[in-house]
Every structure is written in C-alpha cells, then in structure tokens.
N, C-alpha and C. Protein backbone atom coordinates (compact mmCIF):
# COMPACT_ATOMS: atom_id res chain seq x y z
N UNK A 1 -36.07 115.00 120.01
CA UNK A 1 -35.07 115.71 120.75
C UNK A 1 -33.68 115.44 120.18
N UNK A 2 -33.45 114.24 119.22
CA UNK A 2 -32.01 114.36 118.76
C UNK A 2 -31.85 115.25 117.61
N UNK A 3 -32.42 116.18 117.29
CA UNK A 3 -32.22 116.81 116.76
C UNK A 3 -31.59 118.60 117.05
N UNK A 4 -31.87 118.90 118.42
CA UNK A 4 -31.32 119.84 119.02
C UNK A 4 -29.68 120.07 119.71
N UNK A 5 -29.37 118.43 119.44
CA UNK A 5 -27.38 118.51 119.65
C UNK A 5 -27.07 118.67 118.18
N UNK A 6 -27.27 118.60 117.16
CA UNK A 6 -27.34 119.05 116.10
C UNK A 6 -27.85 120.38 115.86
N UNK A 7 -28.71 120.79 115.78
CA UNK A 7 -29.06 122.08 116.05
C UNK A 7 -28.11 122.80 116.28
N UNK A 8 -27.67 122.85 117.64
CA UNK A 8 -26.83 123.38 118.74
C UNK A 8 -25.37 123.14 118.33
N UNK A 9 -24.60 122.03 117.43
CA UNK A 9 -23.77 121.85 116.73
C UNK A 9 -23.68 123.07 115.59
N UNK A 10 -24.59 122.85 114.84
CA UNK A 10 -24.81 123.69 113.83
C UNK A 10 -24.63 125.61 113.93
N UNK A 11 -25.08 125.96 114.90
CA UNK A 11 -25.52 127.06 115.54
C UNK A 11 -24.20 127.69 115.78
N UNK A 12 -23.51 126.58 116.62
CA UNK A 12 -22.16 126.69 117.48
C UNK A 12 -21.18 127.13 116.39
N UNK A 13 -21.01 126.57 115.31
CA UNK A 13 -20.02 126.62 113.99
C UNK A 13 -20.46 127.78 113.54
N UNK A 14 -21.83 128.66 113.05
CA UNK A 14 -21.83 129.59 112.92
C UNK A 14 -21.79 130.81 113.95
N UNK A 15 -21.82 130.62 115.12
CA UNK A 15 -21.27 131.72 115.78
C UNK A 15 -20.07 132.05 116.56
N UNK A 16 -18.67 130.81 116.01
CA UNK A 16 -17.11 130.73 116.11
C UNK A 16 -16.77 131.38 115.31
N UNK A 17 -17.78 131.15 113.55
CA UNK A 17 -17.11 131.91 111.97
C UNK A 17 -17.12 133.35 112.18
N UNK A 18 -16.21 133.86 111.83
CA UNK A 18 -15.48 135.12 112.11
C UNK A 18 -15.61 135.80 110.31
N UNK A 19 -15.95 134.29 109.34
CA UNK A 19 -16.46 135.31 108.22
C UNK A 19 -17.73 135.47 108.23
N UNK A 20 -18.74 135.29 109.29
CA UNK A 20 -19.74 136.16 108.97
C UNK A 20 -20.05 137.15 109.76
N UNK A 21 -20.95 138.30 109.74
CA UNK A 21 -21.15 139.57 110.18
C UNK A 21 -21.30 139.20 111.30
N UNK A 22 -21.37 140.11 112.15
CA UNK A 22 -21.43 140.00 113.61
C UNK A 22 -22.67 139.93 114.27
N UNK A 23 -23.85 140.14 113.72
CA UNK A 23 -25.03 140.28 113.40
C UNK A 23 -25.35 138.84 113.24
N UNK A 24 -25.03 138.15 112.37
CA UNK A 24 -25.47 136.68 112.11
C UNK A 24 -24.96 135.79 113.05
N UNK A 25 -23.65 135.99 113.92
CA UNK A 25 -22.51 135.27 114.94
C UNK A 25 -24.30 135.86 116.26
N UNK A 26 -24.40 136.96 116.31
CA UNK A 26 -25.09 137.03 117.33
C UNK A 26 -26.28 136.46 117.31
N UNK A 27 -27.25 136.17 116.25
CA UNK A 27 -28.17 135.69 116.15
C UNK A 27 -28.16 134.13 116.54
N UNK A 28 -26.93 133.93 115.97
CA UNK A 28 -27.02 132.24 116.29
C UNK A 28 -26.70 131.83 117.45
N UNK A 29 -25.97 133.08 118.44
CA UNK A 29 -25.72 133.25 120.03
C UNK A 29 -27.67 133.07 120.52
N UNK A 30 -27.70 134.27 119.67
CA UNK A 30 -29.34 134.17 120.64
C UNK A 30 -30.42 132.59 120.40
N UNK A 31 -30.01 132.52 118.95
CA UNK A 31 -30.58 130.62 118.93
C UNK A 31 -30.27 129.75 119.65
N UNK A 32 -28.70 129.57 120.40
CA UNK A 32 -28.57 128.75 121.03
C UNK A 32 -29.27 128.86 122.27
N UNK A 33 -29.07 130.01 122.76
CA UNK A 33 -29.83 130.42 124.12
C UNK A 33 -31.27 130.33 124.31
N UNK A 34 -31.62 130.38 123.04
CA UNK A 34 -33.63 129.78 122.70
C UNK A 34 -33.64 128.45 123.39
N UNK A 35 -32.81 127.07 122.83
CA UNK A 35 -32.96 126.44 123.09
C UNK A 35 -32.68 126.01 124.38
N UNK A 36 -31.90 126.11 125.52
CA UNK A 36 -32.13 126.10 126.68
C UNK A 36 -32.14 124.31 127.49
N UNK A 37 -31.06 124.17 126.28
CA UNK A 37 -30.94 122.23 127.11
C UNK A 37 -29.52 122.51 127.23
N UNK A 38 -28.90 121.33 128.27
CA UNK A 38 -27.65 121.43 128.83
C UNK A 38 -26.64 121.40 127.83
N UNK A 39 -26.38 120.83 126.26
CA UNK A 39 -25.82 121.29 125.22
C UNK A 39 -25.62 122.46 125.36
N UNK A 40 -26.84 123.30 124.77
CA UNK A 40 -27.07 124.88 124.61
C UNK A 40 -26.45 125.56 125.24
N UNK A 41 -26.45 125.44 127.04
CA UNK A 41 -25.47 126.14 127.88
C UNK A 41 -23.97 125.71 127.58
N UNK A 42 -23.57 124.69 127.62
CA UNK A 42 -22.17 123.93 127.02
C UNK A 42 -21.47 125.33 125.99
N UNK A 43 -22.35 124.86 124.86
CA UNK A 43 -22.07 125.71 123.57
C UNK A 43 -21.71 127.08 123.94
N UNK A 44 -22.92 127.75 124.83
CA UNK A 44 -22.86 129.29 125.53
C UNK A 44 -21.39 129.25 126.28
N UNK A 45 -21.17 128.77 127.03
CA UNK A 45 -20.07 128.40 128.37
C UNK A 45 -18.98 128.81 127.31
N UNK A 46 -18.60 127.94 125.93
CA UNK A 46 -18.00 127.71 125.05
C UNK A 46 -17.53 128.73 124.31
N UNK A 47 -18.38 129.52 123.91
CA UNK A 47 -18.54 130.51 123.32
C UNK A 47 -17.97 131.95 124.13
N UNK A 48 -18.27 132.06 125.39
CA UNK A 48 -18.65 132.92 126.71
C UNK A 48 -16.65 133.15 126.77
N UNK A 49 -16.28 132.11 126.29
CA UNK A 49 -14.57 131.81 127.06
C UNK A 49 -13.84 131.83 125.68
N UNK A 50 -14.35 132.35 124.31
CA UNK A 50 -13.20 132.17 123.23
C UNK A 50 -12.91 133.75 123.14
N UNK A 51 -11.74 133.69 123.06
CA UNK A 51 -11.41 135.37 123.36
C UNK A 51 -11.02 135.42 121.50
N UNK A 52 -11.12 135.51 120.78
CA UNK A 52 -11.52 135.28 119.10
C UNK A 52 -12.68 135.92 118.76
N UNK A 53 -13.99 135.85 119.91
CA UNK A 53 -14.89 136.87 119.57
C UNK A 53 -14.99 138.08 119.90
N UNK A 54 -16.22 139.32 120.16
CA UNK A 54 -15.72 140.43 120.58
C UNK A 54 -16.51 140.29 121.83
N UNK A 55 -16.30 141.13 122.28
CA UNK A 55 -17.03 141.39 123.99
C UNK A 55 -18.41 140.99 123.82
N UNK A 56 -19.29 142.19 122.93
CA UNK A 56 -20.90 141.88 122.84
C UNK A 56 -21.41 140.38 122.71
N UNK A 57 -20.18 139.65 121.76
CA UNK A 57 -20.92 138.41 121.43
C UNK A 57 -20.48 137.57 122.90
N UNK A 58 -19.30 137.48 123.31
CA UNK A 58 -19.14 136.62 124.68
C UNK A 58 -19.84 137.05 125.42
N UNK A 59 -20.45 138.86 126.16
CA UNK A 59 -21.12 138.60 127.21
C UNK A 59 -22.49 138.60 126.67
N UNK A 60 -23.15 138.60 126.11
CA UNK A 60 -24.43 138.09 125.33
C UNK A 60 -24.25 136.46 125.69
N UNK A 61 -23.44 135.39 125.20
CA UNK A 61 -23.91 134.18 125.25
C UNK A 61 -23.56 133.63 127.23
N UNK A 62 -22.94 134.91 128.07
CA UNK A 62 -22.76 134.68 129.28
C UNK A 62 -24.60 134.81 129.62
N UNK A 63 -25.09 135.59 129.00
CA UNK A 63 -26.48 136.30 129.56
C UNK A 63 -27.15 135.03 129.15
N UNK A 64 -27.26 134.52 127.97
CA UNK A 64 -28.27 133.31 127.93
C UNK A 64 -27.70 132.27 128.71
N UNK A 65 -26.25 131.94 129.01
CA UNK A 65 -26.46 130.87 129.61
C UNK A 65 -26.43 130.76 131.00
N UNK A 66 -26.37 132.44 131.90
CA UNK A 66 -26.99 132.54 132.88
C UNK A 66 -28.63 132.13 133.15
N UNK A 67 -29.33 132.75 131.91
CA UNK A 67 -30.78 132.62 132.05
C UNK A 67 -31.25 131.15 132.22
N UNK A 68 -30.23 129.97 131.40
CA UNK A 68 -30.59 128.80 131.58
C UNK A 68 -30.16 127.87 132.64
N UNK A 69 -29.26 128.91 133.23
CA UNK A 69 -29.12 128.09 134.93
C UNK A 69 -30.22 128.71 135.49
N UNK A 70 -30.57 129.97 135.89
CA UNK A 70 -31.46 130.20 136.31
C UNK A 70 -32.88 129.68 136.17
N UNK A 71 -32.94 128.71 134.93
CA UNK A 71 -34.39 128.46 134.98
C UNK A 71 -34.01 126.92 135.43
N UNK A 72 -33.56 127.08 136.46
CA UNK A 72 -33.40 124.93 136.47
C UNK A 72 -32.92 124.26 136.21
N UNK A 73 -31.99 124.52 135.03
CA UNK A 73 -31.93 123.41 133.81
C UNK A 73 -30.27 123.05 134.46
C-alpha cells in the first residue's frame, strides 16, 4: 500500500501539467479516482478547486471524488 501515495503523487503532477493534452490531464483524473483511498480524494478535492484547469477536468475529478465518499471511504 505505500506505493499508492506515490502513485497518487505521481498522477497528481500529471494532471496540474498544462503541457500535456487534455486527454492525458483527464486520464490521470480518472486514475486517481480508480484508486479510491483518502489520498486519491485529497488529490481529486485538489484538483476539483484549481481554477488553471478547464471545467471538464475539475468537474470530472468532483465526480470521482464524490463516488469515493459515496462508497465509505
């Protein structure tokens, strides 16, 4: 498991970078939201509130890290 705050580190840096496509920023939105530990939502929360990205990608990482309150976590 210490490998998923890393992960989730990792993930996080590529979906702040603004030089890559928006496509790759979203994918690594949807990776974080795979993983689904209280980091993951952090990162989402994080992400959800930088007005630097565009709409799709903030309310996309609002949607996963709704899904991971909703499951319990």
């Amino acid at each position: 498991m210490a490998e998923k705050p890393d992960e989730v580190k990792k993930l996080l840096t590529i979906a702040r970078d603004l030089g890559f496509a928006s496509g790759v920023r979203i994918k690594a939105v949807d990776a974080i939201g795979n993983i689904g530990t209280h980091d993951a939502l952090l990162a989402l929360l994080d992400l959800a509130a930088s007005e630097s990205l565009i709409k799709d990608e903030r309310d996309r990482a609002l949607k996963h890290a709704r899904k991971i309150i909703k499951s319990g976590y």
